[in-house]
Protein backbone atom coordinates (compact mmCIF):
# COMPACT_ATOMS: atom_id res chain seq x y z
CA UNK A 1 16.59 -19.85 2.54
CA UNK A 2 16.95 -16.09 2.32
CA UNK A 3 16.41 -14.57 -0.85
CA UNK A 4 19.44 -12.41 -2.00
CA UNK A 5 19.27 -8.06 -1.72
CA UNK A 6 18.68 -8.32 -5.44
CA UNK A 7 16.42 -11.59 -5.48
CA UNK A 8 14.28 -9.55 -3.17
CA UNK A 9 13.91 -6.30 -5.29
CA UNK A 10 12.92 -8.47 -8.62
CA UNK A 11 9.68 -9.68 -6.64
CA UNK A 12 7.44 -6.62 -7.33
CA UNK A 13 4.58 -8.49 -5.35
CA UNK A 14 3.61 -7.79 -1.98
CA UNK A 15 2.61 -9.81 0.88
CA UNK A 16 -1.57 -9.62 0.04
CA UNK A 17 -0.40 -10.72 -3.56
CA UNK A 18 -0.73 -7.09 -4.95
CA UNK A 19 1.93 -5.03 -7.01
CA UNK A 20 4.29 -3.09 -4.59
CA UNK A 21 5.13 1.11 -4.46
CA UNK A 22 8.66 0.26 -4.52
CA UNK A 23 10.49 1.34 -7.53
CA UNK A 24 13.45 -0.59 -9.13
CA UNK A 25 16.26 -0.52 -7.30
CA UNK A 26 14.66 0.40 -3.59
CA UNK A 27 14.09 -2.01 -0.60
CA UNK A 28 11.47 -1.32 2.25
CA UNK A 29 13.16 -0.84 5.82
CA UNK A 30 11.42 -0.49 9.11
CA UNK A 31 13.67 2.03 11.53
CA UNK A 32 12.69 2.91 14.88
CA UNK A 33 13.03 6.39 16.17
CA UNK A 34 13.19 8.25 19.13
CA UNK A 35 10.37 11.04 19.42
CA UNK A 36 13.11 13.83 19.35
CA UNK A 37 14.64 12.13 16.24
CA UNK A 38 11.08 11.07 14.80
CA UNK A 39 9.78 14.93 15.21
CA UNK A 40 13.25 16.52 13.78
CA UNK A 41 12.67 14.62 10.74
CA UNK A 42 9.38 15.39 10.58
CA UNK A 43 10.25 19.62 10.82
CA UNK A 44 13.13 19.07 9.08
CA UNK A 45 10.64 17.51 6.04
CA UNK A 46 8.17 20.29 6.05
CA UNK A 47 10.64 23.04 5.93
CA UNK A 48 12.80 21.41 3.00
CA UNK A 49 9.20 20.42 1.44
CA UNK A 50 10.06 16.60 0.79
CA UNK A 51 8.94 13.53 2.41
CA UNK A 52 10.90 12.23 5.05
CA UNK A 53 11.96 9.20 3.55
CA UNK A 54 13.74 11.68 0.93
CA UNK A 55 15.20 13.35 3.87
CA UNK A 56 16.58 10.05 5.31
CA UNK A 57 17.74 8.32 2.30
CA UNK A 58 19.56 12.00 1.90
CA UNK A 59 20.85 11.50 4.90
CA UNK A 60 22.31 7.85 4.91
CA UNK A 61 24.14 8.79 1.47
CA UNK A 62 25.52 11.54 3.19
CA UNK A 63 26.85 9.44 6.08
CA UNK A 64 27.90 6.65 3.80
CA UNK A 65 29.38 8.87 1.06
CA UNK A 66 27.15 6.88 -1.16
CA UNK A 67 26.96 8.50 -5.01
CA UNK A 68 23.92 10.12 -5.87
């Protein structure tokens, strides 16, 4: 059975039985881009000085109109 969103954030173990980076509250996704998308994000990063995942969880609560 698949575990609920918030089933899955209480395991803090990953799959080689070691603690995980993920910090309360965050689940790991795996998105596919295109290289022109992949290397925008990437400039975009390094100009702004965050990581891209900052830039792209900025982004989605943007899009969403999610509440910081």
């Amino acid at each position: 059975m698949l575990p609920t969103m918030a089933e899955h954030r209480k395991q803090r173990i990953g799959p080689r039985g070691g603690e995980t980076t993920l910090k309360p509250g965050q689940v790991k996704k795996t998105i596919w881009f295109n290289d022109d998308e992949a290397e925008a994000i990437r400039r975009a990063a390094f100009e702004q000085r965050v990581s891209e995942a900052a830039l792209v969880r900025e982004a989605v609560r943007r899009f969403f109109d999610l509440a910081d």
